[in-house]
C-alpha atoms as a PDB file:
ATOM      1  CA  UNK A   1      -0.342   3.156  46.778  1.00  0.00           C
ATOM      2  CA  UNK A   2       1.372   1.432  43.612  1.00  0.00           C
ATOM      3  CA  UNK A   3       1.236   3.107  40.292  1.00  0.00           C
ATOM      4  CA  UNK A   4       0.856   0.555  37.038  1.00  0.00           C
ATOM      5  CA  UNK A   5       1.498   2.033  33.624  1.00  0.00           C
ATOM      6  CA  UNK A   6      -0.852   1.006  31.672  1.00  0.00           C
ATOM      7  CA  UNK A   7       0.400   2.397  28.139  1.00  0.00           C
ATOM      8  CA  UNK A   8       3.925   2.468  27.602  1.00  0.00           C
ATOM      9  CA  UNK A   9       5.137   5.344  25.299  1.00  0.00           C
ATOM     10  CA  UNK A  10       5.053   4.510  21.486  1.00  0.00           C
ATOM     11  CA  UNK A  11       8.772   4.281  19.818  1.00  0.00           C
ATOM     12  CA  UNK A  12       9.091   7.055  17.530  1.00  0.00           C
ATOM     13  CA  UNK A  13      10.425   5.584  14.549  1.00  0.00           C
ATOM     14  CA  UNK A  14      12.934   7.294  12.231  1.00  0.00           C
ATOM     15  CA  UNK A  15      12.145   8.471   9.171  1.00  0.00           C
ATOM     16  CA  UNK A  16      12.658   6.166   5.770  1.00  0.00           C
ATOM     17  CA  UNK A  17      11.115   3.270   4.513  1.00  0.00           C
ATOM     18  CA  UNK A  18      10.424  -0.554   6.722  1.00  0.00           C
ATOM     19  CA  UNK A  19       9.213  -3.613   5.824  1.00  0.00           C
ATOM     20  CA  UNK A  20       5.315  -4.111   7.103  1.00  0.00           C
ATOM     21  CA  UNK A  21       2.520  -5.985   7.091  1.00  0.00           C
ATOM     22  CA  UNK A  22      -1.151  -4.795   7.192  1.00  0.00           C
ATOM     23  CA  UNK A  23      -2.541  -5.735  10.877  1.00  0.00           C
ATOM     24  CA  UNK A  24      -5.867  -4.240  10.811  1.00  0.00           C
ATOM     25  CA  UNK A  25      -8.729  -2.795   8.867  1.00  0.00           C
ATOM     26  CA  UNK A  26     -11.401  -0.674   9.952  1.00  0.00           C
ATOM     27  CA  UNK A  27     -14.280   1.420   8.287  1.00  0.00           C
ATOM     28  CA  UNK A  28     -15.087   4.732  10.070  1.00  0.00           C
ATOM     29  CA  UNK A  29     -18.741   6.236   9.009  1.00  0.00           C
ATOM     30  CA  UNK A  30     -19.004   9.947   9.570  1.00  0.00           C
ATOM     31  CA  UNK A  31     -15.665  11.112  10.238  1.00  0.00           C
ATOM     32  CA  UNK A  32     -15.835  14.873  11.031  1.00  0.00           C
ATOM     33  CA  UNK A  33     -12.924  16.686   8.788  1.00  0.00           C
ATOM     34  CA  UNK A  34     -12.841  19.589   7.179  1.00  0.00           C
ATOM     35  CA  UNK A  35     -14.203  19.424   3.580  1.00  0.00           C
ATOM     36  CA  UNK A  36     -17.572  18.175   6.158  1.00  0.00           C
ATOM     37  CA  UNK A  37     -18.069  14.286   7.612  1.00  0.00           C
ATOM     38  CA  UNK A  38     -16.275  11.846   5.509  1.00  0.00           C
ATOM     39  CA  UNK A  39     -16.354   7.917   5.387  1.00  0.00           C
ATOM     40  CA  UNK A  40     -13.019   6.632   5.935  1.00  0.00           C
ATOM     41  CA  UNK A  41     -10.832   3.157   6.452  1.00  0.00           C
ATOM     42  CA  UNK A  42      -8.070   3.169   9.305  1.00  0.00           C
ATOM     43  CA  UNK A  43      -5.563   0.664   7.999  1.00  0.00           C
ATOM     44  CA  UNK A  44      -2.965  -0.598  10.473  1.00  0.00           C
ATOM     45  CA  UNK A  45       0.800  -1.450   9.986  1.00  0.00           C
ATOM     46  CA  UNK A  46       3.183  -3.477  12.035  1.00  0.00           C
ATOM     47  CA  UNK A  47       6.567  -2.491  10.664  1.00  0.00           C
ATOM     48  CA  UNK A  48       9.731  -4.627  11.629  1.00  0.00           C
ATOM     49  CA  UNK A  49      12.888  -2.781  12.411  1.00  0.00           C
ATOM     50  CA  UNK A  50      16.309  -4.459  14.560  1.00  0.00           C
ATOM     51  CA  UNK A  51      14.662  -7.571  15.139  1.00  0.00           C
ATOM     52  CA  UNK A  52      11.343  -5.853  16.906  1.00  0.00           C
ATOM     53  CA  UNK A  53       7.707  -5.140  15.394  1.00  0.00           C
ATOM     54  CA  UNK A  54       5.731  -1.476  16.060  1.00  0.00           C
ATOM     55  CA  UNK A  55       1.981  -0.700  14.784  1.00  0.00           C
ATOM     56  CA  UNK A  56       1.479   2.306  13.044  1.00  0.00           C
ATOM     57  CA  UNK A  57      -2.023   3.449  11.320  1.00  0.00           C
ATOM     58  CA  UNK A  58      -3.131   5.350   8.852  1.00  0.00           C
ATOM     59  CA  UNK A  59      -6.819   6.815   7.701  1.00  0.00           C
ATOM     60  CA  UNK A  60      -7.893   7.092   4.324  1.00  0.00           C
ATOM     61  CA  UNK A  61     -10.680   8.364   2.571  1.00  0.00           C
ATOM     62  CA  UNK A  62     -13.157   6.104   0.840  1.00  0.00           C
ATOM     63  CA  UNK A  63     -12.030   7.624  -2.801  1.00  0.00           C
ATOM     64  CA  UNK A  64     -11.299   5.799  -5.592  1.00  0.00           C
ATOM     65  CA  UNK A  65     -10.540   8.865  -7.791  1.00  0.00           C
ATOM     66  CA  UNK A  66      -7.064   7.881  -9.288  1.00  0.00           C
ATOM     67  CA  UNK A  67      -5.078  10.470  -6.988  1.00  0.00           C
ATOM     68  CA  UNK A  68      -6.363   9.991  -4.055  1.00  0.00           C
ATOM     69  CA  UNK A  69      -4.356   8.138  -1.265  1.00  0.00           C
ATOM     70  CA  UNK A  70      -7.019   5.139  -1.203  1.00  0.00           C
ATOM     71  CA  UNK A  71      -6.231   4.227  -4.837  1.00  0.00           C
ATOM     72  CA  UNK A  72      -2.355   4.788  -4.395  1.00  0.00           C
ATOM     73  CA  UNK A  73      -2.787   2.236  -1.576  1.00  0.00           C
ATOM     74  CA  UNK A  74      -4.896  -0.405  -3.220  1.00  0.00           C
ATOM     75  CA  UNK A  75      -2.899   0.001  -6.393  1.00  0.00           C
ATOM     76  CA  UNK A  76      -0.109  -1.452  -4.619  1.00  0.00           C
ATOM     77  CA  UNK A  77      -2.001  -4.831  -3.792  1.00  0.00           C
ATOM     78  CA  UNK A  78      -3.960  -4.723  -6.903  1.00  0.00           C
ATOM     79  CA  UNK A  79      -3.570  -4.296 -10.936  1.00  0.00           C
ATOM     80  CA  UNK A  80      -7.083  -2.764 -11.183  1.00  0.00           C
ATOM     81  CA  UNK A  81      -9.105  -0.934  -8.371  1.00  0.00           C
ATOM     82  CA  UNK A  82     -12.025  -2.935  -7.336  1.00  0.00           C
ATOM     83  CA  UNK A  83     -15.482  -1.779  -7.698  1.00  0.00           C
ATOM     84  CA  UNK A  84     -16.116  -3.572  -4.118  1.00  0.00           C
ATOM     85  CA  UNK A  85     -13.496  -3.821  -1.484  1.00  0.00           C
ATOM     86  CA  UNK A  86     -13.267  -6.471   1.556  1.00  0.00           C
ATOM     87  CA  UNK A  87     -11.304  -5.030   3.599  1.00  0.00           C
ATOM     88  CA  UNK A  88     -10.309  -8.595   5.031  1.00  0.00           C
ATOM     89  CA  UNK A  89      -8.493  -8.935   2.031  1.00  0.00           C
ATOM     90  CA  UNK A  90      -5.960  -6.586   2.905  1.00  0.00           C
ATOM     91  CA  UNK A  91      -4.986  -8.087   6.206  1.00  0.00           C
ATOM     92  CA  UNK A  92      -2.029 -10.192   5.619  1.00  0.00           C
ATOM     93  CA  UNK A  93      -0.389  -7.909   2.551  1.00  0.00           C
ATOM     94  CA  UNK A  94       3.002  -7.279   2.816  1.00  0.00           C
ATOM     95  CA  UNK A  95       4.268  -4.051   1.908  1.00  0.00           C
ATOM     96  CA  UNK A  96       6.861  -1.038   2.420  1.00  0.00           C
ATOM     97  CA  UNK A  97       5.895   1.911   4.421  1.00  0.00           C
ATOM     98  CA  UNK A  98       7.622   5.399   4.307  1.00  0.00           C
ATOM     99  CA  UNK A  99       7.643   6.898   7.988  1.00  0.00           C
ATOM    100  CA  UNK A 100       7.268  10.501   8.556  1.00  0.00           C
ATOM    101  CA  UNK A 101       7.329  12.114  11.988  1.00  0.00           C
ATOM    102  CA  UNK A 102       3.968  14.368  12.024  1.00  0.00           C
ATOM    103  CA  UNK A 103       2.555  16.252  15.067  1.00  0.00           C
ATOM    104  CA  UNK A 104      -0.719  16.376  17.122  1.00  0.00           C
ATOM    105  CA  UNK A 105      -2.297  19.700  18.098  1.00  0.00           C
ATOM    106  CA  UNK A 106      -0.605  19.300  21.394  1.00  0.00           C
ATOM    107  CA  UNK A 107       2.542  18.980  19.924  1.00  0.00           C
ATOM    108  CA  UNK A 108       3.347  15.237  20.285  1.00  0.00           C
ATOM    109  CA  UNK A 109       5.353  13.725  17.648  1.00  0.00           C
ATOM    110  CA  UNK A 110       3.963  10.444  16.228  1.00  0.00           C
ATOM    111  CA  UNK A 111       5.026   8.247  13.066  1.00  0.00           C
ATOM    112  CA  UNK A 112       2.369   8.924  10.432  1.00  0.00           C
ATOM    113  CA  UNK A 113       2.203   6.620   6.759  1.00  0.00           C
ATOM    114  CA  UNK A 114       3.858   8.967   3.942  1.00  0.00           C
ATOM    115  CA  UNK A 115       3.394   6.404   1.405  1.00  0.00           C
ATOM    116  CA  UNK A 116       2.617   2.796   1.097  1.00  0.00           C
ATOM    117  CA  UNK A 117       4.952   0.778  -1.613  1.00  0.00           C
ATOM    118  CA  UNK A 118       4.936  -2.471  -2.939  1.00  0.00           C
ATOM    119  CA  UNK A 119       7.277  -5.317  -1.614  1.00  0.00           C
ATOM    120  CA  UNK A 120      10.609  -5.602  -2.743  1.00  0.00           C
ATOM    121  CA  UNK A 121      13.937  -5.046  -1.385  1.00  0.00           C
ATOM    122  CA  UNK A 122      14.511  -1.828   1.005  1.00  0.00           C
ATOM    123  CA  UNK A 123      16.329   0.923  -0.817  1.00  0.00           C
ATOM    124  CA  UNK A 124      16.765   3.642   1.596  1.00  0.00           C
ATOM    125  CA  UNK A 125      16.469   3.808   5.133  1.00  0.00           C
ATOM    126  CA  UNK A 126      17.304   6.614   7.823  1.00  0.00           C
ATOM    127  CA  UNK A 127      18.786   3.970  10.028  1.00  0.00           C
ATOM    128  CA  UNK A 128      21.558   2.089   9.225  1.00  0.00           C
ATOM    129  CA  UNK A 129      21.061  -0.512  11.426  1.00  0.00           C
ATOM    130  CA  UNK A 130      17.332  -1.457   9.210  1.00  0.00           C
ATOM    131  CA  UNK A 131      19.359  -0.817   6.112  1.00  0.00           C
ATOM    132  CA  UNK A 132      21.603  -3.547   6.436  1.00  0.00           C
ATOM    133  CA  UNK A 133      19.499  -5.702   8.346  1.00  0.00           C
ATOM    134  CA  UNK A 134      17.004  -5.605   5.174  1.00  0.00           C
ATOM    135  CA  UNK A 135      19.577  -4.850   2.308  1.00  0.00           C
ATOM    136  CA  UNK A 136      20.263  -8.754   1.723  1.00  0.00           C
ATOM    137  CA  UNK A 137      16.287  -9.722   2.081  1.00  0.00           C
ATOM    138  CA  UNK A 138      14.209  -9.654  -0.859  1.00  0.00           C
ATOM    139  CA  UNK A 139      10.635  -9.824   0.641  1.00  0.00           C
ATOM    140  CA  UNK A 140       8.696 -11.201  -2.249  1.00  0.00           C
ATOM    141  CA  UNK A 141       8.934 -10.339  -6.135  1.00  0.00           C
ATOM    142  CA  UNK A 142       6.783  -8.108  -7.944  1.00  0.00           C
ATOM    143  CA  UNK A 143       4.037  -9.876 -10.302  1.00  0.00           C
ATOM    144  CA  UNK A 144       4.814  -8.819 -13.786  1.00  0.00           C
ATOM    145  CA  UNK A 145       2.348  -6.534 -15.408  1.00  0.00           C
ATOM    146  CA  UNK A 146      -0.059  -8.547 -18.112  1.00  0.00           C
ATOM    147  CA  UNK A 147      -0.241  -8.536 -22.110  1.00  0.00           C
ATOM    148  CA  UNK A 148      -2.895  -5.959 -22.696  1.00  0.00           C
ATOM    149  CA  UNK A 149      -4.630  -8.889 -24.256  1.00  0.00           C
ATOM    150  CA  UNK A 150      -4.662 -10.971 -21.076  1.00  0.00           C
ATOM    151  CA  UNK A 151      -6.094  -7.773 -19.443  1.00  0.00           C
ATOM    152  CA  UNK A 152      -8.724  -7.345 -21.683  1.00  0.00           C
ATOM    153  CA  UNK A 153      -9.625 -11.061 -21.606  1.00  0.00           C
ATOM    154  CA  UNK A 154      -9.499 -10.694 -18.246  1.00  0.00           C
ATOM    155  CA  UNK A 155     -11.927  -7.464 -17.818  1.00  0.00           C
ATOM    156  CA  UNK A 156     -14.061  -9.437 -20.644  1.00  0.00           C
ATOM    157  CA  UNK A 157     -14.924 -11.879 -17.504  1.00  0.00           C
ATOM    158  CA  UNK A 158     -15.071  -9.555 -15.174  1.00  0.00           C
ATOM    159  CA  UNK A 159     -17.955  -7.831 -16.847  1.00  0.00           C
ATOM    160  CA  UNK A 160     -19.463 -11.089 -18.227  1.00  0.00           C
ATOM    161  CA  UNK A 161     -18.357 -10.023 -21.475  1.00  0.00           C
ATOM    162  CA  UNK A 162     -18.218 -12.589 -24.341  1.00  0.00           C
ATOM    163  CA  UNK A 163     -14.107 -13.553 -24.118  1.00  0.00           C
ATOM    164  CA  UNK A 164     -12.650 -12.720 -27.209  1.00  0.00           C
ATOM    165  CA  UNK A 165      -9.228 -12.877 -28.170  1.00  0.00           C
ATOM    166  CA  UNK A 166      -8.015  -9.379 -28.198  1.00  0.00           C
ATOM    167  CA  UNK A 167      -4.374 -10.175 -30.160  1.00  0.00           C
ATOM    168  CA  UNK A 168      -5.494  -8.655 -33.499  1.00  0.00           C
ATOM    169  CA  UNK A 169      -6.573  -5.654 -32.010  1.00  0.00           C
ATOM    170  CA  UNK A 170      -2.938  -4.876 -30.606  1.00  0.00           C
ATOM    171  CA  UNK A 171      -0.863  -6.183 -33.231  1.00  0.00           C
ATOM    172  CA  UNK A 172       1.048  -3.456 -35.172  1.00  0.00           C
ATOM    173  CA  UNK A 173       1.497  -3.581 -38.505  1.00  0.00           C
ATOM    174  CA  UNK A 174       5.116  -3.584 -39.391  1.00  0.00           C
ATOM    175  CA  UNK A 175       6.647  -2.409 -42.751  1.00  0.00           C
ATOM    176  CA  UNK A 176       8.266  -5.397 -44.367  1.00  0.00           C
ATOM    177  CA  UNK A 177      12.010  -4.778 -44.397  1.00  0.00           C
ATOM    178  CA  UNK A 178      13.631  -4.881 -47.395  1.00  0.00           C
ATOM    179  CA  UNK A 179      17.341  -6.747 -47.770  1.00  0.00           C
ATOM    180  CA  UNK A 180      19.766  -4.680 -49.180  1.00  0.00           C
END
């Protein structure tokens, strides 16, 4: 009789911080936790380390209160939380992730999602080997941050708000300055 493995054993990864890209989104209705059933999203990860790819997932609650790890998450892809999410949206983002080793109830280690980050240039890593294979490769840049202006315009649209321009509202009024 041959034996086939099936499942090969997951990598455990070391702890620090890896490129990724999000694989995978799912909703989950009814989760069972213990605060009661909960409505969640599983997002998956495939991280690149040495050349070679690994998914990793993470579940979230469906929260959009301003600490909660959903809004952390999505305010790394977006300047404002959404009042409607599609999830297929998501797929495709590139990001950091922060690895930490966690532990299921029978005691197997797996790599769990400490924090998501935006993309930019690796800073630490636990590995040297991913720290200098990512220390010269600058993923993408970060977007600057709008004019609170543009934002406002921008919210004004949105909400199918008459567009006004907002400048006068955040101009400060200087003291002239007198020569001496």
């Amino acid at each position: 009789m041959a034996i086939i493995r099936l499942r090969e054993p997951r990598e455990l990864l070391s702890q620090g911080e890896y490129h990724a890209q999000i694989s995978g989104v799912t909703t989950l209705n009814d989760v069972e936790t213990k605060f009661g059933p909960k409505k969640m999203m599983k997002v998956t990860f495939t991280v690149s380390y040495n050349g070679k790819t690994q998914t990793v997932s993470e579940r979230y609650n469906v929260s959009t209160h301003p600490d909660s790890n959903m809004s952390r998450l999505l305010r790394v892809f977006y300047e404002d939380i959404p009042d409607e999410l599609d999830t297929d949206m998501l797929i495709g983002r590139v990001c950091r992730v922060v690895i930490e080793h966690r532990t299921l109830s029978d005691g197997t280690p797996w790599n769990g999602v400490k924090e998501v980050l935006p993309p930019q240039q690796v800073t630490t890593a636990s590995e040297p080997s991913t720290a200098a294979a990512n220390n010269n490769a600058v993923v993408r840049a970060i977007r600057p941050r709008p004019s609170l202006a543009e934002a406002a315009a921008r919210r004004a649209r949105r909400d199918n708000l008459p567009v006004t321009d907002a400048s006068p509202i955040f101009e400060v009024d200087q003291p002239e300055r007198q020569e001496e």
